[in-house]
PDB file of N, CA and C in Angstrom:
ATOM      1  N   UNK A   1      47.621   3.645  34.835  1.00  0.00           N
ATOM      2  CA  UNK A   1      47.663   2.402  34.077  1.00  0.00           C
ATOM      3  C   UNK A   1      46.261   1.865  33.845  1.00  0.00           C
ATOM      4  N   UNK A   2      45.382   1.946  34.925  1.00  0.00           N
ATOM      5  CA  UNK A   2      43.897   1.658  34.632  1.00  0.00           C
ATOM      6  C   UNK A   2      43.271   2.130  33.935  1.00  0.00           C
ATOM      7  N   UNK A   3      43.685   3.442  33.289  1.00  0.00           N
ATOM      8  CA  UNK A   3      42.747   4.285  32.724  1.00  0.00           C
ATOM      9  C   UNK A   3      43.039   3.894  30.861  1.00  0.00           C
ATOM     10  N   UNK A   4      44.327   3.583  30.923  1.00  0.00           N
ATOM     11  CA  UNK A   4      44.606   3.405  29.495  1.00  0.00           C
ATOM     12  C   UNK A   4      44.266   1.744  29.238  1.00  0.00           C
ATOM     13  N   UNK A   5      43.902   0.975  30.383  1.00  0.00           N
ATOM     14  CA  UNK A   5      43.216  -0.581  29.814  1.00  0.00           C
ATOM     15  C   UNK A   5      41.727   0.058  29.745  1.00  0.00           C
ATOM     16  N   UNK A   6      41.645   0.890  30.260  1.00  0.00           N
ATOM     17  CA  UNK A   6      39.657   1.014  29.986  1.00  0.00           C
ATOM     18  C   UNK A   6      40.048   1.579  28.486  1.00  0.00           C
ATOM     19  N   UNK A   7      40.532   2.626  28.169  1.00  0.00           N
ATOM     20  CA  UNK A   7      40.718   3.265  27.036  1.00  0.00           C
ATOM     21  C   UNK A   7      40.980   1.504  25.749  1.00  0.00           C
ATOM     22  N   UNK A   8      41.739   1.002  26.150  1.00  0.00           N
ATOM     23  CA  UNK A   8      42.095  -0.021  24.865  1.00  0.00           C
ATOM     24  C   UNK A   8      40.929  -1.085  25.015  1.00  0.00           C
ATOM     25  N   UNK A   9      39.926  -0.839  26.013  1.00  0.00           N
ATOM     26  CA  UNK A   9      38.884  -1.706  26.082  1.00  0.00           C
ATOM     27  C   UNK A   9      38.244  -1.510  25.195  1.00  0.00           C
ATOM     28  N   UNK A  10      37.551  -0.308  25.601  1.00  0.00           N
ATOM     29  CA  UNK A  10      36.377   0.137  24.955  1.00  0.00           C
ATOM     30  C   UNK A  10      36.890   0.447  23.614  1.00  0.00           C
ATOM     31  N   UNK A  11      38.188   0.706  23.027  1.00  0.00           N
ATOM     32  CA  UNK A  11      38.288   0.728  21.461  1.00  0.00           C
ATOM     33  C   UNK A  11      38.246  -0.531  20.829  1.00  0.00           C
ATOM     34  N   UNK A  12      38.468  -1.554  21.468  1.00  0.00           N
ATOM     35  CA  UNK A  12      38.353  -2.899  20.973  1.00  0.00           C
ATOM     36  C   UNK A  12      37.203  -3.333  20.739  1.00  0.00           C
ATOM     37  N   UNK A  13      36.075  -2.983  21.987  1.00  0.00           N
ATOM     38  CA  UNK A  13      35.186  -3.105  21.743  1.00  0.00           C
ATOM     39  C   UNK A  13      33.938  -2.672  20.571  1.00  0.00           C
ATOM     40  N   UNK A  14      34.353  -1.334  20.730  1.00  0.00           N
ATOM     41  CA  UNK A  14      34.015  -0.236  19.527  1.00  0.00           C
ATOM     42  C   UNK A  14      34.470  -0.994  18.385  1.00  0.00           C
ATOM     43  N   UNK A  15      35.556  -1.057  18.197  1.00  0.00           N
ATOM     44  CA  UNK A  15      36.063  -2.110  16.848  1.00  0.00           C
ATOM     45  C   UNK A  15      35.101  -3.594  16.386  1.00  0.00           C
ATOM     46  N   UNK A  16      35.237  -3.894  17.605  1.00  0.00           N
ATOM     47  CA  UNK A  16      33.930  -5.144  17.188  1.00  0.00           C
ATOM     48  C   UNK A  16      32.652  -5.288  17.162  1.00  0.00           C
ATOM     49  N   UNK A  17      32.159  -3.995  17.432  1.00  0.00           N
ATOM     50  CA  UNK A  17      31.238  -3.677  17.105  1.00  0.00           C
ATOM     51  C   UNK A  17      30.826  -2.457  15.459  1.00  0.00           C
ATOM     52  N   UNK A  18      31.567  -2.186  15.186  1.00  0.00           N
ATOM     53  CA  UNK A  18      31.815  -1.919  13.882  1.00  0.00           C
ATOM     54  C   UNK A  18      31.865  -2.687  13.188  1.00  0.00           C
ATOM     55  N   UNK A  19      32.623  -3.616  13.009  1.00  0.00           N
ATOM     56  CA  UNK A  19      32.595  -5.066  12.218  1.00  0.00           C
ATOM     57  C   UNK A  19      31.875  -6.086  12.384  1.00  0.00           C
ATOM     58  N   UNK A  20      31.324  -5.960  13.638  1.00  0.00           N
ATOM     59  CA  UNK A  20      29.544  -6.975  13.164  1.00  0.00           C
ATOM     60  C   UNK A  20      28.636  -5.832  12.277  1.00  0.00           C
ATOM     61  N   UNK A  21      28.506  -5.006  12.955  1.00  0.00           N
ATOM     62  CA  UNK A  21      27.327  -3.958  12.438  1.00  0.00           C
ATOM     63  C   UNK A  21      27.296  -4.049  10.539  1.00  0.00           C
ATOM     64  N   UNK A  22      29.150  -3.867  10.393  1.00  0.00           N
ATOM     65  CA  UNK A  22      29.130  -3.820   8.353  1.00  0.00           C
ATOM     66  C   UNK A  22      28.663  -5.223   8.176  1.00  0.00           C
ATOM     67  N   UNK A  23      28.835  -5.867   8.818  1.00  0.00           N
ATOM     68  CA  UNK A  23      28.973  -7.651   8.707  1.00  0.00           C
ATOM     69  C   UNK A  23      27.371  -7.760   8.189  1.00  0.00           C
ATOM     70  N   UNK A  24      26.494  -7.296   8.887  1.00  0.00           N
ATOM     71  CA  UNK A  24      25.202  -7.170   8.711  1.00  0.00           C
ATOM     72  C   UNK A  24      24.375  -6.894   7.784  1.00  0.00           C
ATOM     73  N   UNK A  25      25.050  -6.111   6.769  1.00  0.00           N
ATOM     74  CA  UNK A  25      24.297  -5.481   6.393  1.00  0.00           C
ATOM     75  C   UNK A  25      24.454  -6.426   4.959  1.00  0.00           C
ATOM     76  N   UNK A  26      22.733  -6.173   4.392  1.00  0.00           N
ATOM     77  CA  UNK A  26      22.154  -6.977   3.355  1.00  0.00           C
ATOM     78  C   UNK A  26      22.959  -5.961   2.144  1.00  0.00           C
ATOM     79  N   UNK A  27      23.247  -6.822   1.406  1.00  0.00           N
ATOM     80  CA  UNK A  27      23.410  -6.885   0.236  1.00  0.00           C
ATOM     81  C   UNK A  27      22.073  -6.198  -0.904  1.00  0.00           C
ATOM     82  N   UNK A  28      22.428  -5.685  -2.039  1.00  0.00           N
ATOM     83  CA  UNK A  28      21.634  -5.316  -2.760  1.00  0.00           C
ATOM     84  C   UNK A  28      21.213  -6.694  -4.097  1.00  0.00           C
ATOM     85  N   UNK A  29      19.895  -6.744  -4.175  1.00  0.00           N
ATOM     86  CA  UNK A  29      19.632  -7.764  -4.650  1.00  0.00           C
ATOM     87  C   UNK A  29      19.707  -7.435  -6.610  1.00  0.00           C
ATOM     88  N   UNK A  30      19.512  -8.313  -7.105  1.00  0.00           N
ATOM     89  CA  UNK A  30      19.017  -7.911  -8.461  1.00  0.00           C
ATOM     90  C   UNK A  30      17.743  -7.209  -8.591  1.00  0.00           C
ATOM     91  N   UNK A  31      16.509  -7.619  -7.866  1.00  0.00           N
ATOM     92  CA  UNK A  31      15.456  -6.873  -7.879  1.00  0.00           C
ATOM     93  C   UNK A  31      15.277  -5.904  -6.921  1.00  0.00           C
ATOM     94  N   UNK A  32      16.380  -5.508  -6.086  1.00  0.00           N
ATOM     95  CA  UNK A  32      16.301  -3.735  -5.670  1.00  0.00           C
ATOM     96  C   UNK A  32      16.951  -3.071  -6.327  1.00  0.00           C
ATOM     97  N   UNK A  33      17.987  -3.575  -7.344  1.00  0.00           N
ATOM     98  CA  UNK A  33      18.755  -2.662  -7.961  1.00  0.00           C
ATOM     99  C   UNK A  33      17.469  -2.402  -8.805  1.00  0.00           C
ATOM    100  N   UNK A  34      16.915  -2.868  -9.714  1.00  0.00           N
ATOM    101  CA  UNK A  34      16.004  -2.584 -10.607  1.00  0.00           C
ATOM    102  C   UNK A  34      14.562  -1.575 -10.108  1.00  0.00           C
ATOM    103  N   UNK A  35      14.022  -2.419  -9.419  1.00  0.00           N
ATOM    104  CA  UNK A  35      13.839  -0.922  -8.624  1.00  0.00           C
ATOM    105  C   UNK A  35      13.947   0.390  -8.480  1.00  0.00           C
ATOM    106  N   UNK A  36      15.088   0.565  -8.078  1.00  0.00           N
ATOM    107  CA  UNK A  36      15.580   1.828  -7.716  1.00  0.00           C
ATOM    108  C   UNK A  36      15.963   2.428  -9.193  1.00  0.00           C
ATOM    109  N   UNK A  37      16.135   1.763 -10.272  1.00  0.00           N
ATOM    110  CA  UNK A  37      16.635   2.464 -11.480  1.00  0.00           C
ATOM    111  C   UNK A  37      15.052   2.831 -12.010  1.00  0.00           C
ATOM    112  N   UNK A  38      14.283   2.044 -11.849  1.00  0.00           N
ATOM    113  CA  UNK A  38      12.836   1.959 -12.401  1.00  0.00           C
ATOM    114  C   UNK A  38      12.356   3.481 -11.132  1.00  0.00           C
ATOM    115  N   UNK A  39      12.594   3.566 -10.030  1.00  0.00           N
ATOM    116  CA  UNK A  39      12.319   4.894  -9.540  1.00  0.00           C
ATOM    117  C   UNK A  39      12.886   6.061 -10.523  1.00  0.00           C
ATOM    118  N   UNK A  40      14.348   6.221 -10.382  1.00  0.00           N
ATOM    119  CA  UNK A  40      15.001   7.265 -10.878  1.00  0.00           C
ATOM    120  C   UNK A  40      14.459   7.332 -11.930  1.00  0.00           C
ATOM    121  N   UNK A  41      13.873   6.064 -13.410  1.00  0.00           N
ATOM    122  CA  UNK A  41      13.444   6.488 -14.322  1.00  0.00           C
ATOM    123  C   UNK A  41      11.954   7.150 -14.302  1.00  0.00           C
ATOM    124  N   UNK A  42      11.366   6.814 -13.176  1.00  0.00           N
ATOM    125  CA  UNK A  42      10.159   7.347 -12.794  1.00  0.00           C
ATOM    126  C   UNK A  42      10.269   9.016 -12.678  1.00  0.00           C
ATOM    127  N   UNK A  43      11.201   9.426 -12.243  1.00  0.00           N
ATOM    128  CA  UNK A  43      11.309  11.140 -11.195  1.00  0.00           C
ATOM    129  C   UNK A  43      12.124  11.686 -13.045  1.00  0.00           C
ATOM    130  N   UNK A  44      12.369  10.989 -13.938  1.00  0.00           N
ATOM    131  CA  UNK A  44      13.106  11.723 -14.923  1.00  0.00           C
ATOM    132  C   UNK A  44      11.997  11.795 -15.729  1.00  0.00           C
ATOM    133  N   UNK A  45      11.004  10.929 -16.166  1.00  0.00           N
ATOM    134  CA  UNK A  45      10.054  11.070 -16.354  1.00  0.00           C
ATOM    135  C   UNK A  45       9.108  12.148 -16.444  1.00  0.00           C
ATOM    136  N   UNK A  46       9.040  12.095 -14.846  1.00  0.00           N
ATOM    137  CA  UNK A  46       8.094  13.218 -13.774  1.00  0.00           C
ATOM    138  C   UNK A  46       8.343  14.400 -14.405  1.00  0.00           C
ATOM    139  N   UNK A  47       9.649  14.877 -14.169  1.00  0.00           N
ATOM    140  CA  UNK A  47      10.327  16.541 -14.509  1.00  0.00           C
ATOM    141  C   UNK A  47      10.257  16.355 -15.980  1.00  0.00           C
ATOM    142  N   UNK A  48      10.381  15.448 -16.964  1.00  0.00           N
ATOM    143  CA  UNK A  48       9.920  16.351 -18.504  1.00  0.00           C
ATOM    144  C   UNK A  48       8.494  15.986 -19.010  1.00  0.00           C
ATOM    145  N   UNK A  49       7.562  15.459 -17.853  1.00  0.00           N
ATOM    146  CA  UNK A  49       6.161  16.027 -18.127  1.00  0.00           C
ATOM    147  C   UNK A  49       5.770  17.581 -17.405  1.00  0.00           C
ATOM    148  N   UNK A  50       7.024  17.279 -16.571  1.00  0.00           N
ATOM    149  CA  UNK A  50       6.218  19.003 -15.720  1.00  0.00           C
ATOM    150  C   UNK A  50       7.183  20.274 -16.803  1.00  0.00           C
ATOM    151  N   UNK A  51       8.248  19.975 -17.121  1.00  0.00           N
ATOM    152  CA  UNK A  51       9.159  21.246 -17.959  1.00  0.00           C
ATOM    153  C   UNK A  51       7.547  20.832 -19.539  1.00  0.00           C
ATOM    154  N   UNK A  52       6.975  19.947 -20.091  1.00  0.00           N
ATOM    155  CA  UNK A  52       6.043  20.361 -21.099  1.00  0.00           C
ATOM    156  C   UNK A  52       5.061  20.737 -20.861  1.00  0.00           C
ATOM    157  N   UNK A  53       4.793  20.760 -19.308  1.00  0.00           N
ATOM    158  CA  UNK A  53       3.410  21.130 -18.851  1.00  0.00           C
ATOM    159  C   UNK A  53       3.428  22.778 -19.119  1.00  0.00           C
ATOM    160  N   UNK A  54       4.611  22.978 -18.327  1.00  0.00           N
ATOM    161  CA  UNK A  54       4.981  24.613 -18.468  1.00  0.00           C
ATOM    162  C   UNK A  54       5.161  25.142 -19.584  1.00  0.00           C
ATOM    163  N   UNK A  55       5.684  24.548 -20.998  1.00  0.00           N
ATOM    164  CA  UNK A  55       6.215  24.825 -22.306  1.00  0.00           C
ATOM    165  C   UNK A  55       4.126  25.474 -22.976  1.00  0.00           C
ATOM    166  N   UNK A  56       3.416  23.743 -22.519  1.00  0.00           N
ATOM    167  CA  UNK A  56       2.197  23.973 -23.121  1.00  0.00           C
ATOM    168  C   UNK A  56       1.458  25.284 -22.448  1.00  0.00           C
ATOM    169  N   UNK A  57       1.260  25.611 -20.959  1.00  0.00           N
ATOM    170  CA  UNK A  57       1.154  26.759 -20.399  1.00  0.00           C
ATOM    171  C   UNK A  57       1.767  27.726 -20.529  1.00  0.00           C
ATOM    172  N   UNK A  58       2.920  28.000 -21.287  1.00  0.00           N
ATOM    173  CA  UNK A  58       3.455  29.286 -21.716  1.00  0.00           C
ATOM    174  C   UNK A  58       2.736  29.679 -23.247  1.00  0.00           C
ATOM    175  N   UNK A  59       2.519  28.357 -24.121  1.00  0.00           N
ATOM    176  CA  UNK A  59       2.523  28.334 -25.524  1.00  0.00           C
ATOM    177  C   UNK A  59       0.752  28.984 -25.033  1.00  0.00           C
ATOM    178  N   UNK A  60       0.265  28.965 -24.391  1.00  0.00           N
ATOM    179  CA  UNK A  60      -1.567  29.149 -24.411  1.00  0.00           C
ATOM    180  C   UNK A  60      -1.606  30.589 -23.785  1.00  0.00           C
ATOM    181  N   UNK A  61      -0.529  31.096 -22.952  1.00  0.00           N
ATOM    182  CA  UNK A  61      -0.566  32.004 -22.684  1.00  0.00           C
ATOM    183  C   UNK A  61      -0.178  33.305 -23.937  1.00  0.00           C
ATOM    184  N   UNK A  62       0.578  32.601 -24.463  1.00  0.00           N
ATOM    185  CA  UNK A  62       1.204  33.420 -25.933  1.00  0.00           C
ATOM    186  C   UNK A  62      -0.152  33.799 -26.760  1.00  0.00           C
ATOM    187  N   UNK A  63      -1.038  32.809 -26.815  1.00  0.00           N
ATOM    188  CA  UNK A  63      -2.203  32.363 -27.853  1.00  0.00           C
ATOM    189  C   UNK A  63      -2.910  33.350 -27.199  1.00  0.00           C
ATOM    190  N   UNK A  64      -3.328  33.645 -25.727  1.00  0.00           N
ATOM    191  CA  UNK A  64      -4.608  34.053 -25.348  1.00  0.00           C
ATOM    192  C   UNK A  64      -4.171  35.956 -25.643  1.00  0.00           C
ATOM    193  N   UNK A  65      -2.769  36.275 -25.923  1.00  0.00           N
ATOM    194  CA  UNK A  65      -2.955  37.801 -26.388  1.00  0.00           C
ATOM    195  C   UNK A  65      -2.891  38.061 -27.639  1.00  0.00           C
TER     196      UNK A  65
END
């Protein structure tokens, strides 16, 4: 009988500690969402200067035979 009140303890506990922990957590603001889209538009960016970097380094390699 003792073993199954420790058992419903510690899940209760576990439980309330799960639900402070989500309780906690910050919210996304208007200026992190923007942010983070202003990153992603950054890295999409990134990759079609590097796919023309390679286009212009293939096109010079064509030229130099």
């Amino acid at each position: 009988m003792m073993k199954i009140s420790k058992n419903v303890v510690a899940a209760l506990v576990l439980g309330a500690l799960v639900a402070v922990l989500s309780g906690c957590q910050k919210k996304e603001g208007p200026a992190e969402r923007a942010g983070k889209e202003m990153d992603k538009t950054a890295e999409k960016a990134g990759q079609q200067i590097e796919k023309v970097g390679e286009k212009l380094n293939d096109a010079v390699k064509d030229l130099k035979k």
